[in-house]
N, C-alpha and C. Protein backbone atom coordinates (compact mmCIF):
# COMPACT_ATOMS: atom_id res chain seq x y z
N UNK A 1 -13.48 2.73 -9.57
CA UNK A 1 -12.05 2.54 -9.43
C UNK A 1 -11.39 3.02 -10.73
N UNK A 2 -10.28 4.01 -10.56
CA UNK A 2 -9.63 4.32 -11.64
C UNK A 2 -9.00 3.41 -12.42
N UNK A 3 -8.20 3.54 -13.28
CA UNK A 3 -7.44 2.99 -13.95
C UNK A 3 -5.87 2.39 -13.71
N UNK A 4 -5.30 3.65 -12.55
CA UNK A 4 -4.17 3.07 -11.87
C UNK A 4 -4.61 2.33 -10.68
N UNK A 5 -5.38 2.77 -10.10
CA UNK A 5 -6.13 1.80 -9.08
C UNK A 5 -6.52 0.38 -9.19
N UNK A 6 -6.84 0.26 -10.45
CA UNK A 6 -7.22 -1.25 -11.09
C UNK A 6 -5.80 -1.87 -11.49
N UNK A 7 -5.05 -0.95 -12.06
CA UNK A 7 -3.75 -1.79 -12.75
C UNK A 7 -3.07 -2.41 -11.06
N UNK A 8 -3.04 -1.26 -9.73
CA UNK A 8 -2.29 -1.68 -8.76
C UNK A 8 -3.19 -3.22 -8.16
N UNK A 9 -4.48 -2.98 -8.22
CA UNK A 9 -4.94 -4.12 -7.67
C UNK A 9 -4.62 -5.46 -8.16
N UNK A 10 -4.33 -5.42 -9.70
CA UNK A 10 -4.22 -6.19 -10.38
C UNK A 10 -2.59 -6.92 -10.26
N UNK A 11 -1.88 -6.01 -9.96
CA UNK A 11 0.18 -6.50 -9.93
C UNK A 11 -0.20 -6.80 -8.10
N UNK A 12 -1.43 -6.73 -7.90
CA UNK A 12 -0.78 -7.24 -6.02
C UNK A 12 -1.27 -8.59 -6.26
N UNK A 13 -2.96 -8.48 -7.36
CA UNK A 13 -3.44 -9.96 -6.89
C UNK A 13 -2.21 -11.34 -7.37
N UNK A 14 -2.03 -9.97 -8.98
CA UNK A 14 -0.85 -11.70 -9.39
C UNK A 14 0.49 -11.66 -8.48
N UNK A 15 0.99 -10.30 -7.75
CA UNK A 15 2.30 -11.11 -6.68
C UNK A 15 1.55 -12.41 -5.73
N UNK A 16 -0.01 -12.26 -4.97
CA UNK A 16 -0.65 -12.88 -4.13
C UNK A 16 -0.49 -14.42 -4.65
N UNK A 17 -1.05 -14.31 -6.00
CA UNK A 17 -1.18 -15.70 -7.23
C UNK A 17 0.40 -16.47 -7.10
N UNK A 18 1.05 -15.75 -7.64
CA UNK A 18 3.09 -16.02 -7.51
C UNK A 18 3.32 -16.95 -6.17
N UNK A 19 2.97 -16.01 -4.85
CA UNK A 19 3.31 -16.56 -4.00
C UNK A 19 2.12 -17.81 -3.35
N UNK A 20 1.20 -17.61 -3.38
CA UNK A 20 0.53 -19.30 -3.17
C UNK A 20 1.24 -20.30 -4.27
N UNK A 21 1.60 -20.00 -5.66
CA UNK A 21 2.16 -21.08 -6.31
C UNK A 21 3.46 -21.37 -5.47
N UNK A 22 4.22 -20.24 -4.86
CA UNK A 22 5.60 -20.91 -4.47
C UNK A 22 5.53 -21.35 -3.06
N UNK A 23 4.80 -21.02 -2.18
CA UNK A 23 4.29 -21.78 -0.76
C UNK A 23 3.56 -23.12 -0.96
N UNK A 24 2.58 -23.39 -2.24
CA UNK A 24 2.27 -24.64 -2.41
C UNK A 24 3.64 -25.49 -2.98
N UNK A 25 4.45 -25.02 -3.27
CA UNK A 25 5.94 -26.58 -3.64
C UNK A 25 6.66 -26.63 -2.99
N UNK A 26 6.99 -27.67 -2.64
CA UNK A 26 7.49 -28.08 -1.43
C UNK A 26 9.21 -27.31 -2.02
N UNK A 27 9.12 -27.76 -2.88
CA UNK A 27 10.65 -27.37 -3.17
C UNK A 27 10.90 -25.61 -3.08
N UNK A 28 10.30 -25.17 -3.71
CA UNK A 28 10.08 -23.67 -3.44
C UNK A 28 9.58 -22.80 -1.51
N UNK A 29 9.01 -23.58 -1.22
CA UNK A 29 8.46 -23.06 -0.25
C UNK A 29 9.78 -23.25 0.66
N UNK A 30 10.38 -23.12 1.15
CA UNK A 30 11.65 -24.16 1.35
C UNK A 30 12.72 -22.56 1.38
N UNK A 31 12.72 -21.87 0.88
CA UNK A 31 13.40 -20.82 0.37
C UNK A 31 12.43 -19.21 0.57
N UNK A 32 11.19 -19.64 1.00
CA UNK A 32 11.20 -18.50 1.26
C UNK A 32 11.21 -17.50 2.11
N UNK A 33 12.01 -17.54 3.12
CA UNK A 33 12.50 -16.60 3.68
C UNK A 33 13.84 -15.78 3.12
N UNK A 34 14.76 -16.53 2.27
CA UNK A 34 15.75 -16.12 1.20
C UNK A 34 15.16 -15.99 0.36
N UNK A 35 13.63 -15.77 -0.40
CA UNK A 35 13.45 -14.70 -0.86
C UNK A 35 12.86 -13.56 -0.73
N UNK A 36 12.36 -13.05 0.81
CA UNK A 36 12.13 -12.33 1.95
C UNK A 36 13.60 -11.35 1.70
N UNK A 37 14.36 -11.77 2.11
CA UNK A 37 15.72 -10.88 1.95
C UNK A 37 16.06 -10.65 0.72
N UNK A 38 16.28 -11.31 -0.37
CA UNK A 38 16.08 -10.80 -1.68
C UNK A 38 15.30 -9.82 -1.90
N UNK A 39 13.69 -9.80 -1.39
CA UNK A 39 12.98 -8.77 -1.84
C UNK A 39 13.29 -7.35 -0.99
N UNK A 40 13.68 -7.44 -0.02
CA UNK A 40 14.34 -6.15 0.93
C UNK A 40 14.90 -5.56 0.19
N UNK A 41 16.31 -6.57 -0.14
CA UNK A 41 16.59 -5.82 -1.13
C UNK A 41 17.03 -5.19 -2.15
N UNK A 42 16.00 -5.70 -3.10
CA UNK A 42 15.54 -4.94 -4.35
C UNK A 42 14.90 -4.03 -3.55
N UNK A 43 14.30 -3.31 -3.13
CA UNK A 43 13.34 -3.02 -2.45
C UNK A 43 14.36 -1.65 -1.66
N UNK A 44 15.34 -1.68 -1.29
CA UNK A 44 16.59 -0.95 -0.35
C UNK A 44 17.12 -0.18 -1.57
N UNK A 45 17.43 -0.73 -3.16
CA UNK A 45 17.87 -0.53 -4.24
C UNK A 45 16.93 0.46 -5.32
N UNK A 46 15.61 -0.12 -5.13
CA UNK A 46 14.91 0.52 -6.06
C UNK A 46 14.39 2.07 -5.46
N UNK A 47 14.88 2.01 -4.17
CA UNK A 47 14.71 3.37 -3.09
C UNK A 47 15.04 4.36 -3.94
N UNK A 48 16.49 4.35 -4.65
CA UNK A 48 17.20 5.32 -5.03
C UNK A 48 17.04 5.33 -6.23
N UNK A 49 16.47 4.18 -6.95
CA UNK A 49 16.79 4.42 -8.28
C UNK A 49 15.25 5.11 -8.94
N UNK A 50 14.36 4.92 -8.23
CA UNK A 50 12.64 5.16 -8.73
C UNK A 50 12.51 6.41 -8.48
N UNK A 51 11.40 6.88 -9.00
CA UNK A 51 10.67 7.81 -8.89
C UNK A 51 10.03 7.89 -6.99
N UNK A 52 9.50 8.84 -6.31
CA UNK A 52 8.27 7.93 -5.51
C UNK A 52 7.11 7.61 -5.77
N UNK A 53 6.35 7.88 -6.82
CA UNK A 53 4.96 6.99 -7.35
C UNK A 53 5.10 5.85 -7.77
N UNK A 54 6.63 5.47 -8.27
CA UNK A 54 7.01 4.43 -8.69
C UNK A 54 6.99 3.18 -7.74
N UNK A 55 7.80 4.19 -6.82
CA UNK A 55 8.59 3.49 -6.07
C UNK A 55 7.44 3.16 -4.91
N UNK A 56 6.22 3.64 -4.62
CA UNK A 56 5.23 2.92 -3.93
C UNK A 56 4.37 1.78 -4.32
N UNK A 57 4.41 1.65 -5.92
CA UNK A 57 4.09 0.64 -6.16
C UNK A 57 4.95 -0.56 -6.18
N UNK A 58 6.40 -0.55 -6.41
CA UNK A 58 7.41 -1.18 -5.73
C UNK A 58 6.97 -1.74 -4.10
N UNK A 59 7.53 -0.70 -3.09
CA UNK A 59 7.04 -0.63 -1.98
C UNK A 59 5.62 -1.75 -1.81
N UNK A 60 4.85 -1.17 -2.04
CA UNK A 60 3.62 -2.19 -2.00
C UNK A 60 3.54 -3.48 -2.07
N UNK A 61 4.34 -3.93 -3.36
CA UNK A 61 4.44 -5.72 -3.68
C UNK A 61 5.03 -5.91 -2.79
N UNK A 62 6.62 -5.44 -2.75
CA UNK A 62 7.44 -6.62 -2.03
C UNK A 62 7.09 -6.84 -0.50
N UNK A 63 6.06 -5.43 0.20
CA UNK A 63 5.26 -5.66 1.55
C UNK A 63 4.17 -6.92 1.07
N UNK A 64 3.53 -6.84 0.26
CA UNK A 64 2.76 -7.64 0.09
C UNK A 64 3.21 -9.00 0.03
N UNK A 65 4.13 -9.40 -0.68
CA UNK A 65 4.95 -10.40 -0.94
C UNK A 65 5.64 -11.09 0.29
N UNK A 66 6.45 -10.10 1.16
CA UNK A 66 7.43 -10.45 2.23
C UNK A 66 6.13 -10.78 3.42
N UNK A 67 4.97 -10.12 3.65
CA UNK A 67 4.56 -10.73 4.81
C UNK A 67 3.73 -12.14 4.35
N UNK A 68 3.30 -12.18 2.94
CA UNK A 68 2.98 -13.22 2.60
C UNK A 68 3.84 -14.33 3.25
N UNK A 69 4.98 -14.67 2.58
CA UNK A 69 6.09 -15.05 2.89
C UNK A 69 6.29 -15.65 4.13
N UNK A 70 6.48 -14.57 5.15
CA UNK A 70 7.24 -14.55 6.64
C UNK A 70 5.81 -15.15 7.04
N UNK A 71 4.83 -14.63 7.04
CA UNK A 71 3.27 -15.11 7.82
C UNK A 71 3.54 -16.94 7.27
N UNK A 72 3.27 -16.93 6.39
CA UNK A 72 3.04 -18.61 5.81
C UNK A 72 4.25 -19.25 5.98
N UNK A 73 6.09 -18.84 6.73
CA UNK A 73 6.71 -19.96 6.89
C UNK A 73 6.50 -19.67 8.46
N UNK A 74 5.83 -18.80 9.31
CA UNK A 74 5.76 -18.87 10.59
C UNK A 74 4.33 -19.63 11.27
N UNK A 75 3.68 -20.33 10.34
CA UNK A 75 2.36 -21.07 10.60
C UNK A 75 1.23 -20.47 9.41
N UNK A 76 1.37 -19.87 9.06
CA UNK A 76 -0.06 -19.50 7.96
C UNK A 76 -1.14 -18.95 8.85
N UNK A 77 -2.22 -19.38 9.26
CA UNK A 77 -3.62 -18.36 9.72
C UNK A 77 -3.20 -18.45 11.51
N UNK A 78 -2.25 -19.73 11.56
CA UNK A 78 -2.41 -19.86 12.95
C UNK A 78 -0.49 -19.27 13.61
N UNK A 79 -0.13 -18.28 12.20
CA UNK A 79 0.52 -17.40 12.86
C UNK A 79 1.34 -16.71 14.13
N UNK A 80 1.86 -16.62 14.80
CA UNK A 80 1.91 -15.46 15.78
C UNK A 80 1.80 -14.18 15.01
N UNK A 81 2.69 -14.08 13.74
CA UNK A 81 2.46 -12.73 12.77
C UNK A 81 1.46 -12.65 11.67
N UNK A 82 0.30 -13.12 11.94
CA UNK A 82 -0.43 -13.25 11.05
C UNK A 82 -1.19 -11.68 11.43
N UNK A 83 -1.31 -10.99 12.42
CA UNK A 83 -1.58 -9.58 12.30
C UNK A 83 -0.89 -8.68 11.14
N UNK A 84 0.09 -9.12 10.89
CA UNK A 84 0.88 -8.26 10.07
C UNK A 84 0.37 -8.18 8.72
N UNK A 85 -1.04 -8.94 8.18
CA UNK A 85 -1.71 -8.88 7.47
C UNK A 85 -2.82 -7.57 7.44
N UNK A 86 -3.49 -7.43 9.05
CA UNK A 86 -3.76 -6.15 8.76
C UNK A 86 -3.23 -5.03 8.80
N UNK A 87 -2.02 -4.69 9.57
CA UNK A 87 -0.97 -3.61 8.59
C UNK A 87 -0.78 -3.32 7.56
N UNK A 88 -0.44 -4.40 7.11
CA UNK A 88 -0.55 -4.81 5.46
C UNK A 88 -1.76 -3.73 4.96
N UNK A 89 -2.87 -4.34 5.08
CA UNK A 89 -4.35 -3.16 4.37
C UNK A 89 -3.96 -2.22 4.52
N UNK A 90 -3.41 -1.77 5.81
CA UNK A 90 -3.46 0.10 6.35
C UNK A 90 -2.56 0.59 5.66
N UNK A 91 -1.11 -0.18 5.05
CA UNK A 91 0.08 0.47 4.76
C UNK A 91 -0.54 0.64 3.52
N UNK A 92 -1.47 -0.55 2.59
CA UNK A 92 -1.69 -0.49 1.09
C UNK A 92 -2.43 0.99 0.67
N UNK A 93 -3.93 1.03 1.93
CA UNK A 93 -4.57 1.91 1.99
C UNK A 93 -3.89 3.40 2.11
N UNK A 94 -2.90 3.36 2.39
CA UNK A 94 -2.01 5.23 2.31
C UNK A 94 -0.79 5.11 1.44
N UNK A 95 -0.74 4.16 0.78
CA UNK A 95 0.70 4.11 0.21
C UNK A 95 0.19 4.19 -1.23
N UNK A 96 -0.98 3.81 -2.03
CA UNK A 96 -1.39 3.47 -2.77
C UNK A 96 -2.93 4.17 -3.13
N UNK A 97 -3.98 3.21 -3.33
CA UNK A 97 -5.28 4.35 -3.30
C UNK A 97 -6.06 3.26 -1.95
N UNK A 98 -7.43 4.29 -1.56
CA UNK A 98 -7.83 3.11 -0.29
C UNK A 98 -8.79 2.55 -1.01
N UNK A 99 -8.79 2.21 -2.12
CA UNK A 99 -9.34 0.91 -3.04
C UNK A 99 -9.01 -0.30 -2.68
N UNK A 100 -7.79 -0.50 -2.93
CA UNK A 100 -6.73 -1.62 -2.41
C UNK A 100 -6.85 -2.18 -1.55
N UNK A 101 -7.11 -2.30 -0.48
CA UNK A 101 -7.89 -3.39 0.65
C UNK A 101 -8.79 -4.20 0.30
N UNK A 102 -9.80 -3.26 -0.52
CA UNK A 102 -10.80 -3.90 -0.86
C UNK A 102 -10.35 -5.40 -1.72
N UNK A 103 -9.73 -5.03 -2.83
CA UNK A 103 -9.28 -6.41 -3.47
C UNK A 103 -8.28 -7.37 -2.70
N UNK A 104 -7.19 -6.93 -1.99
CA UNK A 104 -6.16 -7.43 -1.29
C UNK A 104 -6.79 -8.33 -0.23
N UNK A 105 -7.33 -7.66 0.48
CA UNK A 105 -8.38 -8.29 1.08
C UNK A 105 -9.13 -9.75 1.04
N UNK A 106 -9.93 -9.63 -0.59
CA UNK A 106 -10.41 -10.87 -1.31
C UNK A 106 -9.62 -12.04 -1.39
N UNK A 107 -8.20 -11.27 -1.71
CA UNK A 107 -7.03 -12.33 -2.69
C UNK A 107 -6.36 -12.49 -1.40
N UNK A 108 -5.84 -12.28 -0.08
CA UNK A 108 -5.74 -12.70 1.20
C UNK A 108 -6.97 -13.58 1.78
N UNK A 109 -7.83 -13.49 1.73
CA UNK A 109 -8.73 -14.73 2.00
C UNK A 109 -8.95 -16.10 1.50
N UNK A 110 -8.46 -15.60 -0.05
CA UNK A 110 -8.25 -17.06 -0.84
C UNK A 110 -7.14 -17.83 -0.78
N UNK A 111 -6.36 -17.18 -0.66
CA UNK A 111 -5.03 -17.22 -0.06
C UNK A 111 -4.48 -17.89 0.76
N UNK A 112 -4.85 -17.69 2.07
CA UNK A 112 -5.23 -18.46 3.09
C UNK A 112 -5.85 -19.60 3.25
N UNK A 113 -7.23 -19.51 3.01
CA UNK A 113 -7.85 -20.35 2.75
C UNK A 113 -7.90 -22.16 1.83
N UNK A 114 -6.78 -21.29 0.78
CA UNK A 114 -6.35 -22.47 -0.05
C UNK A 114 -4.94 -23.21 0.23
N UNK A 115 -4.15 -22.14 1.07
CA UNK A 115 -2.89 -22.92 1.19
C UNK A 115 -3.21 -23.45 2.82
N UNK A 116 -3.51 -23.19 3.56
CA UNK A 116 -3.83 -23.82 4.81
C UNK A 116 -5.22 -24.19 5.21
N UNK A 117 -6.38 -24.08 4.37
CA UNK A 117 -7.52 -24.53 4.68
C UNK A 117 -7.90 -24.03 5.78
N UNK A 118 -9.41 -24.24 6.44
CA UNK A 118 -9.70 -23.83 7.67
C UNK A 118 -10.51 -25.04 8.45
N UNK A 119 -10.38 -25.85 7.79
CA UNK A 119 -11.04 -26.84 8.13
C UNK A 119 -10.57 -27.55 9.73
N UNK A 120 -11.41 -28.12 10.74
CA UNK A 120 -11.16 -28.35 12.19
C UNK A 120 -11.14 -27.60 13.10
N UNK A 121 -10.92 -26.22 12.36
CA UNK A 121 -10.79 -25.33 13.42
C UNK A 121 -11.57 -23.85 13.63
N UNK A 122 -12.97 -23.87 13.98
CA UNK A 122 -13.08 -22.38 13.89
C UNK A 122 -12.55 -21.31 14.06
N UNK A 123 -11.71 -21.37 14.61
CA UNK A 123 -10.54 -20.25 15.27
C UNK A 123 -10.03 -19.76 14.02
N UNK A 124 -9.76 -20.49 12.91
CA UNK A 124 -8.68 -20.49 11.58
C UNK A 124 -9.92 -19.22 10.76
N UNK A 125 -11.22 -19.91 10.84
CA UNK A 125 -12.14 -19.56 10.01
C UNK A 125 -12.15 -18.11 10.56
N UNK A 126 -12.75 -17.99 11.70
CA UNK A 126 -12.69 -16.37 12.59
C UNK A 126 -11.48 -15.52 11.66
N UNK A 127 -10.41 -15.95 11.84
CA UNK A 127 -9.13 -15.09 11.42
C UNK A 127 -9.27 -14.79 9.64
N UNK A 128 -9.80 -15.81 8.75
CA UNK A 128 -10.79 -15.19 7.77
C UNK A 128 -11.05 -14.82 7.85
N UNK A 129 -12.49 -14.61 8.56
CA UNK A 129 -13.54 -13.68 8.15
C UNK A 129 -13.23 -12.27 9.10
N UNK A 130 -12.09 -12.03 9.97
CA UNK A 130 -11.54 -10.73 10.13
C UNK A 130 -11.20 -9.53 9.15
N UNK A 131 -10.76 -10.40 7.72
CA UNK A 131 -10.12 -9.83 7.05
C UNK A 131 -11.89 -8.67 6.45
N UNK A 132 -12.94 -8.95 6.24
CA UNK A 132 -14.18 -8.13 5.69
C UNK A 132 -14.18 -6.79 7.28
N UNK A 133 -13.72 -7.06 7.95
CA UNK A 133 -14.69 -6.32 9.29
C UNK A 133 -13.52 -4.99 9.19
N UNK A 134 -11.43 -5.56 8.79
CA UNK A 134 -10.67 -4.95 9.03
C UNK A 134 -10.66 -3.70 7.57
N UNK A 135 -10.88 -4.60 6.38
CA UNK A 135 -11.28 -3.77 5.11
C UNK A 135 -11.72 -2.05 5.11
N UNK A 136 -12.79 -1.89 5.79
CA UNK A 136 -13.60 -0.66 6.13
C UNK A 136 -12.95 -0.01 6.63
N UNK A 137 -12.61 -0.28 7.53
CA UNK A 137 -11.92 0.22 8.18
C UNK A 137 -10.28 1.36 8.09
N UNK A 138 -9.65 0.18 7.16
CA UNK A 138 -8.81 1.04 6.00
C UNK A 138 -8.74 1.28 5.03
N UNK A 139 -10.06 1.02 4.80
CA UNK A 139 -10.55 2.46 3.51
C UNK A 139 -10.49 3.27 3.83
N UNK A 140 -11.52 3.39 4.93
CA UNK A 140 -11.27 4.75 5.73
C UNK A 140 -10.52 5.84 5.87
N UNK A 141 -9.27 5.08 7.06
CA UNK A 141 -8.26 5.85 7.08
C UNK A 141 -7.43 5.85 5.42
N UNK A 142 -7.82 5.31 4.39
CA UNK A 142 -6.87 5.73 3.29
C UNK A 142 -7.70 6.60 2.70
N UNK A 143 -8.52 6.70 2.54
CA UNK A 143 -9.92 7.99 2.42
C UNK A 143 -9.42 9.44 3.41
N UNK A 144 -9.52 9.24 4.54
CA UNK A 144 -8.77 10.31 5.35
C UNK A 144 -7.56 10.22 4.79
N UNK A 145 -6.87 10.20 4.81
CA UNK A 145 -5.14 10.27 4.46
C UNK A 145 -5.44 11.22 3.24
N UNK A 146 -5.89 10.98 2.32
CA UNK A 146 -6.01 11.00 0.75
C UNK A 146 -6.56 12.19 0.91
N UNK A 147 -7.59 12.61 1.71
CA UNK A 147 -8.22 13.86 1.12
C UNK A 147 -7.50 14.67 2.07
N UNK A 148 -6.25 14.62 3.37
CA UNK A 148 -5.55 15.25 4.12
C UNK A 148 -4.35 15.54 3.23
N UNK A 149 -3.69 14.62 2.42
CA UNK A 149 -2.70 14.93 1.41
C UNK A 149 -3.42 15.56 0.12
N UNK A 150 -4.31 16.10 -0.61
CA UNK A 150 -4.86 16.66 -1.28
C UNK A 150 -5.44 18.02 -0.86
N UNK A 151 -5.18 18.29 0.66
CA UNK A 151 -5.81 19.64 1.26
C UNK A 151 -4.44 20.33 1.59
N UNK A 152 -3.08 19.40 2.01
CA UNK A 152 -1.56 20.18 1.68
C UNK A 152 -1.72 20.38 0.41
N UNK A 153 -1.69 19.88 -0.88
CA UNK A 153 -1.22 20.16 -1.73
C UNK A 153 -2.01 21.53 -2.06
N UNK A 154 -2.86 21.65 -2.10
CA UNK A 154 -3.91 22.72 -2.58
C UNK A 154 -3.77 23.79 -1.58
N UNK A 155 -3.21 23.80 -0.17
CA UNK A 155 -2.85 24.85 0.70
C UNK A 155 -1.56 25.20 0.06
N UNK A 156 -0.43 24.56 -0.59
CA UNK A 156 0.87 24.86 -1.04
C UNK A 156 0.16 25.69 -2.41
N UNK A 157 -0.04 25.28 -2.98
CA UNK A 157 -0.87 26.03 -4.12
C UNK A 157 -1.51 27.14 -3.39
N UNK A 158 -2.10 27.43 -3.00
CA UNK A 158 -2.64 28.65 -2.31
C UNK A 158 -1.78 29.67 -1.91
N UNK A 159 -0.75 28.95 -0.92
CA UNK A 159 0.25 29.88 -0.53
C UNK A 159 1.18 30.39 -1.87
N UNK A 160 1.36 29.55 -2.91
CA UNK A 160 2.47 30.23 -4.00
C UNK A 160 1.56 30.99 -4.98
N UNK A 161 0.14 30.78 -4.77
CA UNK A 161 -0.70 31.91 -5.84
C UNK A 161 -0.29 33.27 -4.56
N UNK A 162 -0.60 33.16 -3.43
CA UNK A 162 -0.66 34.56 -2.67
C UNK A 162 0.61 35.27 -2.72
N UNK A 163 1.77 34.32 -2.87
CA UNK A 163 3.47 34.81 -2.78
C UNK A 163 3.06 35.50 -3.96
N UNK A 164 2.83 35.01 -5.48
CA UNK A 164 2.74 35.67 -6.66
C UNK A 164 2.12 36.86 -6.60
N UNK A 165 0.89 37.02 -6.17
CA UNK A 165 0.23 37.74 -6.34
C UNK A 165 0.52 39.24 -5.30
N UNK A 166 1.09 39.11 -3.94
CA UNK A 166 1.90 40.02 -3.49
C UNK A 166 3.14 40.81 -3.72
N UNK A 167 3.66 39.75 -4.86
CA UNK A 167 5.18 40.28 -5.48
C UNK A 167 4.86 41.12 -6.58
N UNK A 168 2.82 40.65 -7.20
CA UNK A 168 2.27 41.77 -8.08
C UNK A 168 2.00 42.90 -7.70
N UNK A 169 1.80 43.01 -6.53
CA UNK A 169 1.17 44.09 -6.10
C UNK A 169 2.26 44.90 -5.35
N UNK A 170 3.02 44.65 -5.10
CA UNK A 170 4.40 45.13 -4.79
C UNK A 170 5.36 46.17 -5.74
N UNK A 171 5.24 45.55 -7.26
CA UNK A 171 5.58 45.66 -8.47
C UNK A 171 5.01 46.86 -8.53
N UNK A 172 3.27 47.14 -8.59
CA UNK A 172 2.71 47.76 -8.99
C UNK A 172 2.85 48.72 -8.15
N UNK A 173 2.75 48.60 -6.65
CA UNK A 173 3.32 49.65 -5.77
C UNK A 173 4.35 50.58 -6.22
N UNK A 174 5.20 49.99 -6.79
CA UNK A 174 6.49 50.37 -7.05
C UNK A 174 6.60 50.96 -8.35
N UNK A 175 5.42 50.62 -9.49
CA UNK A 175 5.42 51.53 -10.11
C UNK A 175 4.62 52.80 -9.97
N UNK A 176 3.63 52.83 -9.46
CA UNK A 176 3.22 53.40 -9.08
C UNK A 176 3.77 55.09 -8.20
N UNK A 177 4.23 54.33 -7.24
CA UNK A 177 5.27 55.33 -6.61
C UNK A 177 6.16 56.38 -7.35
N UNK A 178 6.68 55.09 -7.98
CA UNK A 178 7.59 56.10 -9.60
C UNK A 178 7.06 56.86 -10.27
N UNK A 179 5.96 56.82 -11.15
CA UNK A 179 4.79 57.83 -11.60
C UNK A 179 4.35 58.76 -10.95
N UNK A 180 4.34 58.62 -9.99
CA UNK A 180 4.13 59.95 -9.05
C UNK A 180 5.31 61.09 -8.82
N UNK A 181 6.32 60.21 -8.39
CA UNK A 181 7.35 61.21 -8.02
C UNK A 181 8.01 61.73 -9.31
């Protein structure tokens, strides 16, 4: 894992950390869906003002953050939107590097696990241990993505070496021609 790869894993696990502290207080937890819309948007704001490398690591938290959020005030593991966790991986996995599941992943299991327990219910536990089977999976596709956006870039490169190199030979045509006549 690179170095920006490690720094991103690292600003998702502590948003992950942030938000179990503010879903565990009662007083905080209480508010977060107003700060769901807060994070939109910053998030609507920082659109225009960032870079886009920037601005996907932006992008990234406040997804990370907001379904945290919306999942844990709509029931936690026992959800109706608790799928929106594995979106979550797939969006991290192409938005970011497909490293990122891998840890997100971890820190979503603990996550879970600690603010709603799984205890009574195997059903709760199952929806854990989904999160290892869904992982691979979007590596994958962020593995595909990654080496499909690295085969445009290097075809755009290709095409502006061949533009160059025809406008050389064009040149040379052209002098050429002149020397003669």
């Amino acid at each position: 894992m690179n170095k920006k790869a490690f720094l991103h894993a690292v600003i998702l696990t502590i948003a992950t950390l942030i938000i179990f502290f503010w879903v565990s207080s009662e007083t905080l937890s209480g508010f977060s869906l107003q700060l769901t819309g807060i994070l939109v948007l910053t998030l609507i704001i920082s659109r225009h003002l960032l870079k886009p490398a920037s601005f996907h690591l932006v992008e990234s938290t406040v997804s990370t953050i907001a379904v945290l959020l919306i999942v844990f005030a709509t029931g936690g593991i026992t959800s109706p939107l608790f799928f929106l966790n594995y979106f979550l991986l797939f969006e991290l996995s192409l938005l970011l590097e497909p490293a990122i599941p891998l840890i997100l992943s971890i820190s979503l299991i603990g996550f879970y696990f600690f603010t709603d327990g799984v205890g009574g219910s195997p059903l709760r536990l199952l929806e854990l241990v989904s999160f290892p089977f869904m992982t691979p999976l979007a590596f994958l596709f962020g593995k595909i993505y990654q080496k499909e956006e690295n085969q445009k870039k290097e075809i755009k490169n290709l095409s502006k070496k061949i533009e160059r190199l025809e406008e050389e030979l064009v040149e040379e045509e052209t002098k050429v021609t002149s020397v003669t006549q």
